[in-house]
PDB file of N, CA and C in Angstrom:
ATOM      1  N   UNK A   1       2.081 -18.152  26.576  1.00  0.00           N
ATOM      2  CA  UNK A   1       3.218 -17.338  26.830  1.00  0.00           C
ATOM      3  C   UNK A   1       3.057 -16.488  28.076  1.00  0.00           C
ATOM      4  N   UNK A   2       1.808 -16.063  28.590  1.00  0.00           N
ATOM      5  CA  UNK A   2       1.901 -14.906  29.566  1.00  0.00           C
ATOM      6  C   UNK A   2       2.018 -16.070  30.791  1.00  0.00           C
ATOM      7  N   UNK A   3       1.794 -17.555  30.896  1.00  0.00           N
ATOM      8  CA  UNK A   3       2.615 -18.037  31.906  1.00  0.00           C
ATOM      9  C   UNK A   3       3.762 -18.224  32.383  1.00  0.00           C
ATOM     10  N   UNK A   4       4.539 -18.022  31.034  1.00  0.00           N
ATOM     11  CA  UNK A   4       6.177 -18.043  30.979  1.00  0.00           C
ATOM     12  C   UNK A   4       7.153 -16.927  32.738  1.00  0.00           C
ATOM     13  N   UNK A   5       6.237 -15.589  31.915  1.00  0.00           N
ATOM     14  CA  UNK A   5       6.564 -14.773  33.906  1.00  0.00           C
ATOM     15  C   UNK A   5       5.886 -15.031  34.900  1.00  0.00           C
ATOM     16  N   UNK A   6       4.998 -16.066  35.335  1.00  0.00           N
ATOM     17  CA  UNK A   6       4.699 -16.183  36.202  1.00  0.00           C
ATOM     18  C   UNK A   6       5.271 -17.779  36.694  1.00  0.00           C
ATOM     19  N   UNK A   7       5.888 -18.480  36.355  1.00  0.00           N
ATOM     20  CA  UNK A   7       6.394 -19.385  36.825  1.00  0.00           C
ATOM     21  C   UNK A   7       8.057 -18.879  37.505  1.00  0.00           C
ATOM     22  N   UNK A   8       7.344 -18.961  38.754  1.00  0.00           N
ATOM     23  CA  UNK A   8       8.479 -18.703  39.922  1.00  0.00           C
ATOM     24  C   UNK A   8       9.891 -19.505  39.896  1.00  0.00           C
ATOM     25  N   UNK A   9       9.777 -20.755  39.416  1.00  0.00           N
ATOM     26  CA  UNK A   9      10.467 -21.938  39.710  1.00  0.00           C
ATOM     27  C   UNK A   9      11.898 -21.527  38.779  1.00  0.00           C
ATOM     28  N   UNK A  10      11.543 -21.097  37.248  1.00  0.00           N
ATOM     29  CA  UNK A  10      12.461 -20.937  36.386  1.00  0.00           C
ATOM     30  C   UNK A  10      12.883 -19.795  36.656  1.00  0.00           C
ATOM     31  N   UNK A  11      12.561 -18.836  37.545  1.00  0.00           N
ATOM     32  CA  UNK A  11      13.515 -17.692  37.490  1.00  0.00           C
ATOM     33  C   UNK A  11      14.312 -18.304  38.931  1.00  0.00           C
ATOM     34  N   UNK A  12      13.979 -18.667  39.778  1.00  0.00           N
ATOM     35  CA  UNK A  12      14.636 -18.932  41.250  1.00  0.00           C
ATOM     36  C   UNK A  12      16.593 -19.882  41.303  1.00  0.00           C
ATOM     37  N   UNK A  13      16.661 -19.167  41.540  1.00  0.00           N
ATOM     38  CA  UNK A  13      18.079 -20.236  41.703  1.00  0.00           C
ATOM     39  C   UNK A  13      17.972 -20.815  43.150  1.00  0.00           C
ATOM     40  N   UNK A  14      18.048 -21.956  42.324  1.00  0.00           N
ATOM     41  CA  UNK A  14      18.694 -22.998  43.813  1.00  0.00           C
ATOM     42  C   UNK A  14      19.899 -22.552  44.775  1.00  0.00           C
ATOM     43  N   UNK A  15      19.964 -23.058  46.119  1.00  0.00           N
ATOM     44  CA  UNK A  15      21.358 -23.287  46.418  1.00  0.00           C
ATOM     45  C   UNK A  15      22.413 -24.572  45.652  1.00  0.00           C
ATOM     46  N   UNK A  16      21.868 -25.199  45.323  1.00  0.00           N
ATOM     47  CA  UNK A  16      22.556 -26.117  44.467  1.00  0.00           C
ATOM     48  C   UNK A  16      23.756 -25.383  43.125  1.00  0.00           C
ATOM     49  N   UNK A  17      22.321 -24.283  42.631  1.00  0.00           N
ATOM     50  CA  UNK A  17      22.789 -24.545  41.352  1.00  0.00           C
ATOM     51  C   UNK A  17      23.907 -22.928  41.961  1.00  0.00           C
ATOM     52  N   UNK A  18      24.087 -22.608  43.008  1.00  0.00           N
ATOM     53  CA  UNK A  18      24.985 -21.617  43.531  1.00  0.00           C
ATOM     54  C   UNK A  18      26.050 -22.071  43.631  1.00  0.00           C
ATOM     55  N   UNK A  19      25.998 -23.590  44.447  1.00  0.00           N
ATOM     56  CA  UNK A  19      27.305 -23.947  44.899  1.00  0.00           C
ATOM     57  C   UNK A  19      28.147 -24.629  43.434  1.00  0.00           C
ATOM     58  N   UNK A  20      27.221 -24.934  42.744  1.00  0.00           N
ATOM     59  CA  UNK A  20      27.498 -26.017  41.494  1.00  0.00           C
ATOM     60  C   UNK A  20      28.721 -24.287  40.261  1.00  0.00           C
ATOM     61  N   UNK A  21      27.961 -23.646  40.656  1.00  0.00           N
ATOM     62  CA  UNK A  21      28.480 -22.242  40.048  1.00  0.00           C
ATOM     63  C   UNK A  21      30.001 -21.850  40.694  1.00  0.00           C
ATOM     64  N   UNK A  22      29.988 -21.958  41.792  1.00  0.00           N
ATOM     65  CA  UNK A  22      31.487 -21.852  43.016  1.00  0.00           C
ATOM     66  C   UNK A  22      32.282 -22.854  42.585  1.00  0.00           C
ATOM     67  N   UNK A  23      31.543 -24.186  42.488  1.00  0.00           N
ATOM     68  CA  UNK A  23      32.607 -25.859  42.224  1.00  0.00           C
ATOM     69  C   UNK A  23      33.254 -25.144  40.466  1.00  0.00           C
ATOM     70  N   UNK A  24      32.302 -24.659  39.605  1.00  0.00           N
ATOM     71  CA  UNK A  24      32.725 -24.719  38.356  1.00  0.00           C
ATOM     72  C   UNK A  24      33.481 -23.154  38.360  1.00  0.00           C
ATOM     73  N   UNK A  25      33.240 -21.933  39.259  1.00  0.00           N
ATOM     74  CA  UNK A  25      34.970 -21.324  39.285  1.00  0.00           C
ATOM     75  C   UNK A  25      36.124 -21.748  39.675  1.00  0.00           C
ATOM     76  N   UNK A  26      36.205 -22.527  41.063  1.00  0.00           N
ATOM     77  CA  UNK A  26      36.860 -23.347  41.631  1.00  0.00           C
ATOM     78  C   UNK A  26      37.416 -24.114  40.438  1.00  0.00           C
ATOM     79  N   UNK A  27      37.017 -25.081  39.851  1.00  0.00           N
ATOM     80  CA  UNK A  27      37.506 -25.842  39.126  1.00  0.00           C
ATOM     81  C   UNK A  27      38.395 -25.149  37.928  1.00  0.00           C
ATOM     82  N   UNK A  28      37.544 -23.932  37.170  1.00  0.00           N
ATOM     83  CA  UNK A  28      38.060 -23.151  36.330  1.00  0.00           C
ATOM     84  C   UNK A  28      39.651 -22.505  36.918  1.00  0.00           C
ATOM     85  N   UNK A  29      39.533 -22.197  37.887  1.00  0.00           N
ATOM     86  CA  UNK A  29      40.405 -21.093  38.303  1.00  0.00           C
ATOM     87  C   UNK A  29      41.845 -22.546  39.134  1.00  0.00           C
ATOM     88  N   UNK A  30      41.357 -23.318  39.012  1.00  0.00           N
ATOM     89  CA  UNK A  30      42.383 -24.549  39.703  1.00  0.00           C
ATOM     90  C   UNK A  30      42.876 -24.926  38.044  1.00  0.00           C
ATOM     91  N   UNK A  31      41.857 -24.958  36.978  1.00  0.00           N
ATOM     92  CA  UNK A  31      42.295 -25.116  36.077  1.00  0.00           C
ATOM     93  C   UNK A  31      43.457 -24.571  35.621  1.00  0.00           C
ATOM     94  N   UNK A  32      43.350 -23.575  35.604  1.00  0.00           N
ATOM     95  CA  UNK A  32      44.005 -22.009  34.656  1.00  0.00           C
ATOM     96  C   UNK A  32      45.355 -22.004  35.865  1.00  0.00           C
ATOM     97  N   UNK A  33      45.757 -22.527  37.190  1.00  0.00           N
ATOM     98  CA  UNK A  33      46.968 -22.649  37.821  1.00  0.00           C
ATOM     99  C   UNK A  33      47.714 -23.390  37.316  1.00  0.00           C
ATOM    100  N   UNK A  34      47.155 -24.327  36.666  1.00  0.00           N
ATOM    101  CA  UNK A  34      47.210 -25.878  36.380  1.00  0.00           C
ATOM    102  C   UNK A  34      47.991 -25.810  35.222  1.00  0.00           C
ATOM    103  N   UNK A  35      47.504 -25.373  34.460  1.00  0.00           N
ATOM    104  CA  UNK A  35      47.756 -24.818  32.803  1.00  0.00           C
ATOM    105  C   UNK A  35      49.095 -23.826  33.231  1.00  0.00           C
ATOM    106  N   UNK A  36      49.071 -23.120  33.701  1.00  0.00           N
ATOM    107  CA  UNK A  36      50.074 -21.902  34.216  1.00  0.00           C
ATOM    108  C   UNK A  36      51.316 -22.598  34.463  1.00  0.00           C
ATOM    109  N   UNK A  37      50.676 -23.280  35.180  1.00  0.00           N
ATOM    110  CA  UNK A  37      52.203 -24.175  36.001  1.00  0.00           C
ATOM    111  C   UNK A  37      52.871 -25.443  34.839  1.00  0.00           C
ATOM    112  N   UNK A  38      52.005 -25.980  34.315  1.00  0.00           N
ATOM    113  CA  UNK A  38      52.493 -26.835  33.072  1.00  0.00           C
ATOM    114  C   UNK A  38      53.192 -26.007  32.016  1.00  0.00           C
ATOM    115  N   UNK A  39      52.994 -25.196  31.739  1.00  0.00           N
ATOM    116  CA  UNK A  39      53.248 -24.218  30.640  1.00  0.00           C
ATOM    117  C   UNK A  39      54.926 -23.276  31.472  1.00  0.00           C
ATOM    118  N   UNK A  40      54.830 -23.159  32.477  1.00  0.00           N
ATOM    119  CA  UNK A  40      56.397 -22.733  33.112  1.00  0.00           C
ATOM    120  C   UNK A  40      56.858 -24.003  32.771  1.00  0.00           C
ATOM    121  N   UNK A  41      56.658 -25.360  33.707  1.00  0.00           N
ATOM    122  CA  UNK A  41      57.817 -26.103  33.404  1.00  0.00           C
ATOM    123  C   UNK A  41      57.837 -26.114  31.975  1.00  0.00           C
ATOM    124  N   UNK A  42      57.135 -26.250  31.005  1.00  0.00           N
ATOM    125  CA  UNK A  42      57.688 -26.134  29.146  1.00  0.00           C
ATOM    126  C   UNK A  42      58.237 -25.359  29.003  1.00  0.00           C
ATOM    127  N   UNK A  43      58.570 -24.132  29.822  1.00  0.00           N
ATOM    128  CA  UNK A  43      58.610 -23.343  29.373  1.00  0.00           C
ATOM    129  C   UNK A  43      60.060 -23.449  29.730  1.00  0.00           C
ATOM    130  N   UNK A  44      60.479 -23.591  31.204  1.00  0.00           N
ATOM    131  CA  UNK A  44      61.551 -24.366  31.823  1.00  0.00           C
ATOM    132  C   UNK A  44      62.607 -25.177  31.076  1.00  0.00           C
ATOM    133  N   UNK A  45      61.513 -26.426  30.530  1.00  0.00           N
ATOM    134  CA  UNK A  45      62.677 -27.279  29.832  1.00  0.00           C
ATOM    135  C   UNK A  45      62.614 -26.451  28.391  1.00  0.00           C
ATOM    136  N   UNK A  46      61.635 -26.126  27.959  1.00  0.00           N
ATOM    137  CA  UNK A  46      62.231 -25.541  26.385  1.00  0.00           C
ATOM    138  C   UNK A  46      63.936 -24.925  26.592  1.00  0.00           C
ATOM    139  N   UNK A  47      63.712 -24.273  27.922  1.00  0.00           N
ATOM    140  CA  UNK A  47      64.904 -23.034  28.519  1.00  0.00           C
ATOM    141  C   UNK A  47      66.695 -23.858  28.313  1.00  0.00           C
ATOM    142  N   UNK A  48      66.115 -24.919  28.972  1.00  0.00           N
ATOM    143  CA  UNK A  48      67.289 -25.848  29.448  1.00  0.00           C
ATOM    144  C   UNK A  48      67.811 -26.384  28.201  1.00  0.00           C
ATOM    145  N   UNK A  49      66.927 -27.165  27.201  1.00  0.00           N
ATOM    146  CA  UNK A  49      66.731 -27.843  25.888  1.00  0.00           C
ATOM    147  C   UNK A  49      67.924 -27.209  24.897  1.00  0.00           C
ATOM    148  N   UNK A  50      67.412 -25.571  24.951  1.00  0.00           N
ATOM    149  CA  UNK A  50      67.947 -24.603  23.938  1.00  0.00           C
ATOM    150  C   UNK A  50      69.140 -24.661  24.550  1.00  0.00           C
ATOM    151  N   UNK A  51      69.384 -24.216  26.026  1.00  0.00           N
ATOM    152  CA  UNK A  51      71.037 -24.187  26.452  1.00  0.00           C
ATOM    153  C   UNK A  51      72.000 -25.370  26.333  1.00  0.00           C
ATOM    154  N   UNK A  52      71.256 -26.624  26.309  1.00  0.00           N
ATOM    155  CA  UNK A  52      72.362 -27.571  26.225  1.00  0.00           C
ATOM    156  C   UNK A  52      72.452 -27.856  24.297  1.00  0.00           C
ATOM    157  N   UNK A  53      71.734 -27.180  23.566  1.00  0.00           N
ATOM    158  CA  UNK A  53      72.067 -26.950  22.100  1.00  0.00           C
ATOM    159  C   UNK A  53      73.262 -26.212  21.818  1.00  0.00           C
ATOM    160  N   UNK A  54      72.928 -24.723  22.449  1.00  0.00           N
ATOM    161  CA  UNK A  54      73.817 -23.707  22.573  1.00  0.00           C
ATOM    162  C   UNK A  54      74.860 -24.197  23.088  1.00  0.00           C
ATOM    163  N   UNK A  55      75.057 -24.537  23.890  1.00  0.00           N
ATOM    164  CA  UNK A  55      76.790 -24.939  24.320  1.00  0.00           C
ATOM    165  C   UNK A  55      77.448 -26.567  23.698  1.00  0.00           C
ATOM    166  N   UNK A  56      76.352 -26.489  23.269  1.00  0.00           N
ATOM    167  CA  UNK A  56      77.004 -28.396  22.230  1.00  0.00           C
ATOM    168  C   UNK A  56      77.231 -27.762  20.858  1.00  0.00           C
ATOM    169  N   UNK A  57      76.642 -26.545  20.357  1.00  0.00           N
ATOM    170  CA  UNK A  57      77.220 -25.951  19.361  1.00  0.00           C
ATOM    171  C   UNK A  57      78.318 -24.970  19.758  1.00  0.00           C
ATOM    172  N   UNK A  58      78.025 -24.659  20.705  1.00  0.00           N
ATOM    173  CA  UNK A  58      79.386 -23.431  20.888  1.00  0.00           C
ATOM    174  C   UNK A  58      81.063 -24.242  20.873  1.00  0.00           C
ATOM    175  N   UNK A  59      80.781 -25.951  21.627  1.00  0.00           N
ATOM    176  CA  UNK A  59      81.872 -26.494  21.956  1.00  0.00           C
ATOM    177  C   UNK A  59      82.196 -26.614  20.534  1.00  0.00           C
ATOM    178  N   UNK A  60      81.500 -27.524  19.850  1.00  0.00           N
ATOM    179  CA  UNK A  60      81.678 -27.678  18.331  1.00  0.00           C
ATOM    180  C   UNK A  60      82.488 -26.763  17.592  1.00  0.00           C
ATOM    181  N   UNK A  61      82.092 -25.450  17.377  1.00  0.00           N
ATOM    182  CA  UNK A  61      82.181 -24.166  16.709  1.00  0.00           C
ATOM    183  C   UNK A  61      84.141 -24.239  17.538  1.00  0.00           C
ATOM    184  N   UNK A  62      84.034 -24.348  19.108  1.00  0.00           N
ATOM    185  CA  UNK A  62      85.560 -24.511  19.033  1.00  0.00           C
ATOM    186  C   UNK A  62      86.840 -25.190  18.879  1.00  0.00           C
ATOM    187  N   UNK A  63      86.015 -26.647  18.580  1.00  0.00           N
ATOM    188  CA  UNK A  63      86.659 -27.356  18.280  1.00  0.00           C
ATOM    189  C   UNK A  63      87.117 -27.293  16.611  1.00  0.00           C
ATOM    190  N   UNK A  64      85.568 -26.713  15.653  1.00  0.00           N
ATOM    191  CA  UNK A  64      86.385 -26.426  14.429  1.00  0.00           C
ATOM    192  C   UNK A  64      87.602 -25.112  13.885  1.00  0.00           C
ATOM    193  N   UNK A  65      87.524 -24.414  15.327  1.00  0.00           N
ATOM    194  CA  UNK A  65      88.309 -23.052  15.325  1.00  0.00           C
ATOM    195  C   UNK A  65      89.518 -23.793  15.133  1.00  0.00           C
ATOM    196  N   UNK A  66      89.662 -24.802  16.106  1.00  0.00           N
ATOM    197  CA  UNK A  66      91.237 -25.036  16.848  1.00  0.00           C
ATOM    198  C   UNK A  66      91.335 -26.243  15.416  1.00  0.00           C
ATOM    199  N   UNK A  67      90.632 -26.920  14.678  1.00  0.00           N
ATOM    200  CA  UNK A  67      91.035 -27.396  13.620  1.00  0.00           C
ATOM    201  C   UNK A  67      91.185 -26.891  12.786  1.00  0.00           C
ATOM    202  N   UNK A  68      90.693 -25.962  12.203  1.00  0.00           N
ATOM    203  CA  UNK A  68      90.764 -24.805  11.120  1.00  0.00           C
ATOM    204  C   UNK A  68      92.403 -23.952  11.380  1.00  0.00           C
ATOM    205  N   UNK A  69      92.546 -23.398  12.641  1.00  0.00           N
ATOM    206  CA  UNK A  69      93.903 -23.215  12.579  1.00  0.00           C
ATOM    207  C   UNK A  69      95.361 -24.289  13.015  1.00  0.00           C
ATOM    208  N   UNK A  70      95.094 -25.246  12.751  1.00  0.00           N
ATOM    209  CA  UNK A  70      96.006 -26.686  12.746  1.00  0.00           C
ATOM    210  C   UNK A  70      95.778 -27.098  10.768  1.00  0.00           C
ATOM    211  N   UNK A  71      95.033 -26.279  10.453  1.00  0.00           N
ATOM    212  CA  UNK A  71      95.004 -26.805   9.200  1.00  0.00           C
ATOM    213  C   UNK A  71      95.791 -25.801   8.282  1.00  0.00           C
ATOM    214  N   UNK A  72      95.525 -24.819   8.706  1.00  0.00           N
ATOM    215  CA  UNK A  72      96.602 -23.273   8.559  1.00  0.00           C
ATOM    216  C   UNK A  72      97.734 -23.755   9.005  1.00  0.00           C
ATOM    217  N   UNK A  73      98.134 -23.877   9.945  1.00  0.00           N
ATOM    218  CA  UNK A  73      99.391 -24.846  10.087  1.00  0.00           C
ATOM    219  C   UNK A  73     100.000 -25.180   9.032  1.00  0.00           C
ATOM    220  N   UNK A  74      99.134 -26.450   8.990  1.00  0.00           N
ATOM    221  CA  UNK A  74      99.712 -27.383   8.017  1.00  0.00           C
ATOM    222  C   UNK A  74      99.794 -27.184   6.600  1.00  0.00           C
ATOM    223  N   UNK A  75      99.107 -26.213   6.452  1.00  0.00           N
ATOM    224  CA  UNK A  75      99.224 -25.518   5.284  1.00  0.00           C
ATOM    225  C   UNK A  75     100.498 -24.811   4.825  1.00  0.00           C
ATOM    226  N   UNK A  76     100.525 -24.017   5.734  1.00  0.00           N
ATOM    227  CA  UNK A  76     102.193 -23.219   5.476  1.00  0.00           C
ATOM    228  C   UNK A  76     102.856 -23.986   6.098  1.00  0.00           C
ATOM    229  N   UNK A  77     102.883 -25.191   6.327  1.00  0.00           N
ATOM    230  CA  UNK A  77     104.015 -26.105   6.535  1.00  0.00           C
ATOM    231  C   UNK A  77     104.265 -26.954   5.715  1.00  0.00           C
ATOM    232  N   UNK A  78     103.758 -27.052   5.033  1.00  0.00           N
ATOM    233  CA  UNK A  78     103.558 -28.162   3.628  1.00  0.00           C
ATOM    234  C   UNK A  78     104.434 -26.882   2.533  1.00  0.00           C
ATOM    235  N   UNK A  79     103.937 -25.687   2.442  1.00  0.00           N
ATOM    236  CA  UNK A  79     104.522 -24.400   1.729  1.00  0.00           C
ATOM    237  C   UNK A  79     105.901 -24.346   1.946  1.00  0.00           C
ATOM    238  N   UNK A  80     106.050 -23.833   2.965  1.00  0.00           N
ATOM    239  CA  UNK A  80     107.796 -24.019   3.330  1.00  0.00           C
ATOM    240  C   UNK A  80     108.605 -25.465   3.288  1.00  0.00           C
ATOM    241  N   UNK A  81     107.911 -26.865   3.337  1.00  0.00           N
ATOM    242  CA  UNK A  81     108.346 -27.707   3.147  1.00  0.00           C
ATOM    243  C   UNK A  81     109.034 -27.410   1.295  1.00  0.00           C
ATOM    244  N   UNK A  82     107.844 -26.999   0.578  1.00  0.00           N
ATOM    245  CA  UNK A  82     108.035 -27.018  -0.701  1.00  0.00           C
ATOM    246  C   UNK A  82     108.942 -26.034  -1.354  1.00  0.00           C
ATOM    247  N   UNK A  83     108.943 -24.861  -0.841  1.00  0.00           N
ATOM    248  CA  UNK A  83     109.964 -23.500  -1.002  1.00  0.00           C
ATOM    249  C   UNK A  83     111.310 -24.702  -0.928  1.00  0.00           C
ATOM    250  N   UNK A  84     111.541 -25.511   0.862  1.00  0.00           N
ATOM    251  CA  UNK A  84     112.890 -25.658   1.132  1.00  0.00           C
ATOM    252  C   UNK A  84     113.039 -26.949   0.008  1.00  0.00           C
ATOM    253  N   UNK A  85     112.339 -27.748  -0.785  1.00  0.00           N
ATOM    254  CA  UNK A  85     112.451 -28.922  -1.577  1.00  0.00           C
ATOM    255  C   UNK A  85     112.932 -28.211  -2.613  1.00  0.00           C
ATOM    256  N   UNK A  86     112.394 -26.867  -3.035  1.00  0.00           N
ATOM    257  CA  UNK A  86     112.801 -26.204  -4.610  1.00  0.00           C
ATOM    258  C   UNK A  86     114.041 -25.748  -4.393  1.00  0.00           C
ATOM    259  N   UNK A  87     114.822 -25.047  -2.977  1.00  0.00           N
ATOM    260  CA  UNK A  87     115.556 -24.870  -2.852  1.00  0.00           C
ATOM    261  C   UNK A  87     116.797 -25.560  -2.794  1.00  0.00           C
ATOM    262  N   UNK A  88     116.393 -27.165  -2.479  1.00  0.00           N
ATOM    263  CA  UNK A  88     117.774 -27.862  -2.087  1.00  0.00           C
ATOM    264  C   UNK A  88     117.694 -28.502  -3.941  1.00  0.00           C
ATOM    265  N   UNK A  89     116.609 -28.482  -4.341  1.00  0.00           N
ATOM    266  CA  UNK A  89     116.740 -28.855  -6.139  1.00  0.00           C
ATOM    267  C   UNK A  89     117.435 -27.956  -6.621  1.00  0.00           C
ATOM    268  N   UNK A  90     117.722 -26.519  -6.629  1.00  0.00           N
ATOM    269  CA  UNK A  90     118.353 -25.787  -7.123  1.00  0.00           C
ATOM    270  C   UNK A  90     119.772 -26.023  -6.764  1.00  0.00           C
ATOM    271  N   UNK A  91     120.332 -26.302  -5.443  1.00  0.00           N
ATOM    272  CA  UNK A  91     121.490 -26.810  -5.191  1.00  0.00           C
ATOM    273  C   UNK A  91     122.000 -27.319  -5.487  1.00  0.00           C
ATOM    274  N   UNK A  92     121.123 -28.721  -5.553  1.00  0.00           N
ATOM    275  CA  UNK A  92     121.540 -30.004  -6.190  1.00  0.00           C
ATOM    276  C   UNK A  92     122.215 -29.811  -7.546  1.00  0.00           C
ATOM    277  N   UNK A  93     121.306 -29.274  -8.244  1.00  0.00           N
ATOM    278  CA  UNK A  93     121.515 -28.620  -9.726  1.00  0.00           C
ATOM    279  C   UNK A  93     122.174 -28.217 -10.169  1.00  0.00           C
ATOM    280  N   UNK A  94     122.753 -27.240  -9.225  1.00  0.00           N
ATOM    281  CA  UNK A  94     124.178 -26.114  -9.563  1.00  0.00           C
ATOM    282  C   UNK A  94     125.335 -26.976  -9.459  1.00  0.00           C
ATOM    283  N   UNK A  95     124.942 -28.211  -8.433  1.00  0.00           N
ATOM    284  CA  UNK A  95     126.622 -29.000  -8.000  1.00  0.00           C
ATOM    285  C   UNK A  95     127.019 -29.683  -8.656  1.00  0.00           C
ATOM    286  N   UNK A  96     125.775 -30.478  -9.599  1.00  0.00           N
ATOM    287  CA  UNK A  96     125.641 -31.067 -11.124  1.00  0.00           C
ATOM    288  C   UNK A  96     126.295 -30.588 -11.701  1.00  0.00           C
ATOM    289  N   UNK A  97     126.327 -28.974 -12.199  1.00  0.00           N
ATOM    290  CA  UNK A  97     127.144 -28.266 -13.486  1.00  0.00           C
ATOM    291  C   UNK A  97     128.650 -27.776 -12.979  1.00  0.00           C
TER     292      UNK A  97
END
């Protein structure tokens, strides 16, 4: 063991193992742009994805507005059809007696 501090070799850094240290921030830090920039465009289309939901439901939502009140319509038009049917039966009725 007391050779362990005297071997020069294992404490010394290379230039190698300097530049090999620079290549692997380099790489890290090209990484982490990399990742950054993939993660906007997801982030991008998630953006786009949700808006063309949102307005394929919004159109929807108005198309059942404008059917919902055509059905109201037809509702009290079918009503007054039936008021004016009871009414001309009562006519009818009276001209009978």
């Amino acid at each position: 063991m007391a050779g362990f501090l005297d071997e020069d070799e294992d404490l010394e850094v290379s230039d190698d193992d300097v530049l090999n240290e620079d290549d692997a921030n380099s790489a890290s830090t090209s990484f982490c742009s990399t990742m950054d920039r993939i993660g906007e465009e997801l982030r991008l289309e998630m953006e786009e994805h949700f808006d063309y939901i949102t307005k394929n439901l919004d159109d929807r939502l108005d198309i059942l507005e404008v059917k919902e009140k055509d059905m109201g319509s037809m509702e009290r038009r079918f009503e007054e059809l039936g008021i004016a049917c009871t009414e001309k039966e009562k006519e009818l009725s009276s001209m009978k007696t």
